[in-house]
C-alpha atoms as a PDB file:
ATOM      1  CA  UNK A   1     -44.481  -0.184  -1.753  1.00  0.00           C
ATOM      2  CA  UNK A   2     -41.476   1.629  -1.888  1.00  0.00           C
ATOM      3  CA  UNK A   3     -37.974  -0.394  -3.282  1.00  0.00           C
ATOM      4  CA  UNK A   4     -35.297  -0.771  -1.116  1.00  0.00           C
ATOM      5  CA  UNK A   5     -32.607   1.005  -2.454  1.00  0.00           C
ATOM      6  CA  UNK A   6     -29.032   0.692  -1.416  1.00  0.00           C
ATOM      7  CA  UNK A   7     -26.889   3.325  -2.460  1.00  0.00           C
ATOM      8  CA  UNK A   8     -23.845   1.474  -1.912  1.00  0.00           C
ATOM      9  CA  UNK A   9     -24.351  -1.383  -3.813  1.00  0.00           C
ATOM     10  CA  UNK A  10     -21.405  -0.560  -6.676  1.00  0.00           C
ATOM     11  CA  UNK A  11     -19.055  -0.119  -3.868  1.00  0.00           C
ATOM     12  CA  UNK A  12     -20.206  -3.851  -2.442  1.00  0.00           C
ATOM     13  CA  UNK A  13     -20.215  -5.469  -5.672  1.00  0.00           C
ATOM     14  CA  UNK A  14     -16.638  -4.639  -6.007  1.00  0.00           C
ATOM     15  CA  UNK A  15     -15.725  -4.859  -2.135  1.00  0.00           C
ATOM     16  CA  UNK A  16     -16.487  -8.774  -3.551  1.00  0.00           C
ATOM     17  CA  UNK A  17     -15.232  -8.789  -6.350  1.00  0.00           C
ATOM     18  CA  UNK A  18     -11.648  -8.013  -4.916  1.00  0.00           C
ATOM     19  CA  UNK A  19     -12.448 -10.412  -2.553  1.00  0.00           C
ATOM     20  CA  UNK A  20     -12.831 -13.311  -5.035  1.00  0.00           C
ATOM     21  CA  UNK A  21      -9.460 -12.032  -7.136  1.00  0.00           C
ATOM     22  CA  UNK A  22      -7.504 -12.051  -3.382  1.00  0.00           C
ATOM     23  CA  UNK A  23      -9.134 -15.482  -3.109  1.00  0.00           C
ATOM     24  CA  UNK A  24      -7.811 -16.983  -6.711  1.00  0.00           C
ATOM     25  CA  UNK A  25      -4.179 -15.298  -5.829  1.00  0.00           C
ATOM     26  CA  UNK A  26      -4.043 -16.640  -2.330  1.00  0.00           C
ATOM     27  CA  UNK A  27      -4.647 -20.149  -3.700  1.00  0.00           C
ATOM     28  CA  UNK A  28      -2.336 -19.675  -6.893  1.00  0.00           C
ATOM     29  CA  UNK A  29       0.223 -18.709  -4.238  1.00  0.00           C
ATOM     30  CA  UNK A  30      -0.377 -21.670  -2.022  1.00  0.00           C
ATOM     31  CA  UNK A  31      -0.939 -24.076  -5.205  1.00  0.00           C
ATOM     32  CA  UNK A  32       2.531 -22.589  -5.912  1.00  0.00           C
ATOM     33  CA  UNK A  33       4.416 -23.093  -2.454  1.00  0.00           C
ATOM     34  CA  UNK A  34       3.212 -26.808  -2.027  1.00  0.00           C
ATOM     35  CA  UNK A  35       5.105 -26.846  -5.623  1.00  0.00           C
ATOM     36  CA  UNK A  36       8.231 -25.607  -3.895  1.00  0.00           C
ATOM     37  CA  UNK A  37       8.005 -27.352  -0.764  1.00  0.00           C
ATOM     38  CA  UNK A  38       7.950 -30.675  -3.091  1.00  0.00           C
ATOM     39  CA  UNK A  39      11.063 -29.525  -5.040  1.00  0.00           C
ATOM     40  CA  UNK A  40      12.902 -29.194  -1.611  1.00  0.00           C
ATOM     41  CA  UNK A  41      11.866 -32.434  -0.900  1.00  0.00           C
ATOM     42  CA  UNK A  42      13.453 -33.626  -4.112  1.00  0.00           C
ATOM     43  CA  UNK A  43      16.846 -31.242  -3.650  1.00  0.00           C
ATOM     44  CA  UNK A  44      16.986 -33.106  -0.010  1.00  0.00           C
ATOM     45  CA  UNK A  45      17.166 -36.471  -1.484  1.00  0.00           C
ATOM     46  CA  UNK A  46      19.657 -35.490  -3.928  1.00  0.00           C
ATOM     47  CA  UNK A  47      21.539 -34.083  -1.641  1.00  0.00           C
ATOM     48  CA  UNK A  48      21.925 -37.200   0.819  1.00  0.00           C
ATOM     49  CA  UNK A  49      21.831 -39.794  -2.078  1.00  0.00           C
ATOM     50  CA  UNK A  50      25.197 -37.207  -3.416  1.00  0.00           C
ATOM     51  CA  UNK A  51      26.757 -37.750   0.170  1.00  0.00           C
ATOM     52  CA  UNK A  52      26.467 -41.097  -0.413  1.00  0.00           C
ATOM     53  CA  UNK A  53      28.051 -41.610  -3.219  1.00  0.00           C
ATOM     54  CA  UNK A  54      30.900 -39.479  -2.121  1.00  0.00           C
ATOM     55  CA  UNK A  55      31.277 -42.006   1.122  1.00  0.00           C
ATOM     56  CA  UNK A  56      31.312 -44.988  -1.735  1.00  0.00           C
ATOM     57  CA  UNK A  57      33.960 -43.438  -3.692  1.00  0.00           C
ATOM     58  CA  UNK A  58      36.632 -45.396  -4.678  1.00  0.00           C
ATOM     59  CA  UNK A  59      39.690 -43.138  -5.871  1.00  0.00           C
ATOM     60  CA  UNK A  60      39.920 -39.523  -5.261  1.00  0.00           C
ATOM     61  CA  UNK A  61      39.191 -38.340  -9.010  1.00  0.00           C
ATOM     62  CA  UNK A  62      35.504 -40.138  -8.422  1.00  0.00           C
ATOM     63  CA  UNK A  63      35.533 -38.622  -4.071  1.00  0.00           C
ATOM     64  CA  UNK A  64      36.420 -35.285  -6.041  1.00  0.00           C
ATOM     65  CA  UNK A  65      33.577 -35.580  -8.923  1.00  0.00           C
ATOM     66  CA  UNK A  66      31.097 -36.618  -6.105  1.00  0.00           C
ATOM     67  CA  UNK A  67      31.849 -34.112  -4.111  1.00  0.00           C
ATOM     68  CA  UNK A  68      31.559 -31.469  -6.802  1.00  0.00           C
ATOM     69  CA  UNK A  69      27.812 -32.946  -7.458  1.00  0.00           C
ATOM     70  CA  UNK A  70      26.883 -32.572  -3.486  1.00  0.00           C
ATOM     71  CA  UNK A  71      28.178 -29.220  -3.575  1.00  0.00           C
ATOM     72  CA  UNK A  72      26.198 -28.664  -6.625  1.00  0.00           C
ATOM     73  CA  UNK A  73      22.908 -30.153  -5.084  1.00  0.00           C
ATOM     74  CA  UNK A  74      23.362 -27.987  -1.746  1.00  0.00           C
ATOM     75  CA  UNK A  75      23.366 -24.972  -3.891  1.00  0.00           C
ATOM     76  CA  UNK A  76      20.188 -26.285  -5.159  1.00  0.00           C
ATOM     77  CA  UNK A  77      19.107 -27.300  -1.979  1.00  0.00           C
ATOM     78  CA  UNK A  78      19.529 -23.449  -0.714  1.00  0.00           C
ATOM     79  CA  UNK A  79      17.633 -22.098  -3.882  1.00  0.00           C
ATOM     80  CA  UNK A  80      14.897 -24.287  -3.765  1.00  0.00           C
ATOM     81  CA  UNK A  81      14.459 -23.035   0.236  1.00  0.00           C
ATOM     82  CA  UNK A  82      15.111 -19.316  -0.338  1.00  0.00           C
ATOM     83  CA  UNK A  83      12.411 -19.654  -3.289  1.00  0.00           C
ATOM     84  CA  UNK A  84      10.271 -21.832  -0.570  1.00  0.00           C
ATOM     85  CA  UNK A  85      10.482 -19.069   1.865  1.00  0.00           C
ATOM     86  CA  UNK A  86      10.133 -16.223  -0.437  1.00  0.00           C
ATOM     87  CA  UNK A  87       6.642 -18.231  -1.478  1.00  0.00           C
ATOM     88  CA  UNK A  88       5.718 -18.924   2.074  1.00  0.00           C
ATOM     89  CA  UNK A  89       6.009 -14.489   2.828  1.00  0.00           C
ATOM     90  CA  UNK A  90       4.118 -14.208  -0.309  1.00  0.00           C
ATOM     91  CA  UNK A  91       1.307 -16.663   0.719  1.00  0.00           C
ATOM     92  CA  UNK A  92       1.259 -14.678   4.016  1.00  0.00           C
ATOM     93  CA  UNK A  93       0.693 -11.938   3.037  1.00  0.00           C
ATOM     94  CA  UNK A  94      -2.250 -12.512   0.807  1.00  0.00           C
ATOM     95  CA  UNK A  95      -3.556 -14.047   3.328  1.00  0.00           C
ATOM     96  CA  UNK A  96      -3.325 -10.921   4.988  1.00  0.00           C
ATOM     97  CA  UNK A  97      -5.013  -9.419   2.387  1.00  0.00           C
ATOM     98  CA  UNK A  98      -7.831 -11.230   1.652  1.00  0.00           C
ATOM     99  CA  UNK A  99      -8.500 -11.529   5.524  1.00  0.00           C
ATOM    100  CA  UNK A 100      -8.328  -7.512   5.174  1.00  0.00           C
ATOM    101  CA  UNK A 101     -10.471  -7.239   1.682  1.00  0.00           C
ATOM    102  CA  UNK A 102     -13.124 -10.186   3.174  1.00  0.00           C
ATOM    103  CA  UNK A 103     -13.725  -7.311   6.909  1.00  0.00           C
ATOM    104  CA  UNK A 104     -14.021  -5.095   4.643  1.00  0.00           C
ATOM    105  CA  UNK A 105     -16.905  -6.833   2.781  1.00  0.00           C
ATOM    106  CA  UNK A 106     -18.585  -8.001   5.246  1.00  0.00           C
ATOM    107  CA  UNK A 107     -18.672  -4.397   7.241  1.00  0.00           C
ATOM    108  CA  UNK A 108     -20.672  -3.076   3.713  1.00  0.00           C
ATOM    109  CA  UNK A 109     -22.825  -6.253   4.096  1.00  0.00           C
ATOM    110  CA  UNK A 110     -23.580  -5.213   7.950  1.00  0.00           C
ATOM    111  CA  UNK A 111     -24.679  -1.518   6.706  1.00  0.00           C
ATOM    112  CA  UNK A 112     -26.506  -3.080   4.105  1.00  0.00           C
ATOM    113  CA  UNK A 113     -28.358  -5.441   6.277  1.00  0.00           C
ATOM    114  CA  UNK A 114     -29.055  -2.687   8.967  1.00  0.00           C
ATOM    115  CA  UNK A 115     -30.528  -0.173   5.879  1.00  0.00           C
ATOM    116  CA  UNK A 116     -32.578  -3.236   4.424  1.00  0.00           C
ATOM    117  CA  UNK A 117     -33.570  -3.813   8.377  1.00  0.00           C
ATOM    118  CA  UNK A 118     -34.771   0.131   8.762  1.00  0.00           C
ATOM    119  CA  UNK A 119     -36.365   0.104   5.364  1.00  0.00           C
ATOM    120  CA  UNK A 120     -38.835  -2.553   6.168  1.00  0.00           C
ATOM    121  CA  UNK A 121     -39.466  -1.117   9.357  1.00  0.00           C
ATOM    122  CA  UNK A 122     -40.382   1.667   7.363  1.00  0.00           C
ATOM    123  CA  UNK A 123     -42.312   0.198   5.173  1.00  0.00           C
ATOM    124  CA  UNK A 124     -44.269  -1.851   7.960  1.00  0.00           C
ATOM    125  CA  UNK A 125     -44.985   1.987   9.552  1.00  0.00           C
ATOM    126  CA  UNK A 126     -46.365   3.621   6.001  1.00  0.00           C
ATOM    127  CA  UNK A 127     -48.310   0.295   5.456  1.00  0.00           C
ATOM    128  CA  UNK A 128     -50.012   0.403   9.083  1.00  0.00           C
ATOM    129  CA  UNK A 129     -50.371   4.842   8.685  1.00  0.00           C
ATOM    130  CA  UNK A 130     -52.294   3.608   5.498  1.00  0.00           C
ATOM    131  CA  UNK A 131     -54.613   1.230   6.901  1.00  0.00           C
ATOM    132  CA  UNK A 132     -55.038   3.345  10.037  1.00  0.00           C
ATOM    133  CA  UNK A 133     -56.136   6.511   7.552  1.00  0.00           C
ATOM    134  CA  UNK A 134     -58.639   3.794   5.861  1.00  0.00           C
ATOM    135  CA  UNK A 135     -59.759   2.642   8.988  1.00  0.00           C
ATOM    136  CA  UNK A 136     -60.135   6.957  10.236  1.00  0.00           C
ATOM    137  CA  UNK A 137     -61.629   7.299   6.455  1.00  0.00           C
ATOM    138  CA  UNK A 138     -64.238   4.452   7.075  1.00  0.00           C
ATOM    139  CA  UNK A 139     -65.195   5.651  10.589  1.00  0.00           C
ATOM    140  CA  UNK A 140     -66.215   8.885   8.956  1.00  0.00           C
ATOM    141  CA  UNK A 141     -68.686   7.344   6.452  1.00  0.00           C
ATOM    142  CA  UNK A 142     -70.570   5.800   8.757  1.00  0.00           C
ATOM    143  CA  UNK A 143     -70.819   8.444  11.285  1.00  0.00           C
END
């Protein structure tokens, strides 16, 4: 019996092994942007607990002081969202990529299976030209 033999085996091997590094990236990025979504979270509050202190101030050197922290927290605020959405692209477009590197897999896995298919046919077809010689070889014997 003949071994099935793909010869483009190396090329799926590493068709999955980029598709298991996209994999561990895409979820780094992801485990990354839930970090950032929670640190907008936390800018938000500080930014409405800041405009509430400024509406409790008493004088205007505490109003001004209170107000300098809001303005402070906003910048933060705007950071934390520009880093947010910067993450969010990023997660995008691994996703992209593994989507792309996971077709691409799977279209060497489909040639694979359709050789592996066509080499057992083939082997079913030698295996049934060998019995039928027997069988023509046995024939002969006895005739």
């Amino acid at each position: 019996m003949k071994r099935f033999r793909f010869r483009l085996e190396g090329l799926l091997r590493l068709r999955r092994l980029q598709e298991r590094q996209a994999r561990r990236q895409l979820a780094d990025a992801l485990r990354a942007l839930r970090q950032l979504e929670t640190v907008c979270q936390l800018a938000r509050r500080a930014v409405r607990e800041a405009e509430g202190q400024v509406l409790r101030a008493q004088d205007a050197r505490e109003l001004r002081g209170w107000a300098e922290a809001m303005q402070r927290r906003r910048q933060e605020l705007a950071a934390a969202e520009r880093a947010r959405v910067a993450a969010s692209r990023h997660a995008e477009e691994l996703w992209a990529r593994f989507l792309q590197l996971r077709r691409d897999r799977k279209g060497v896995e489909q040639v694979r299976e359709r050789r592996w298919r066509l080499h057992q046919r083939e082997q079913v077809r030698r295996e049934q030209a060998e019995l039928d010689e027997l069988a023509l070889l046995r024939r002969r014997k006895r005739a």
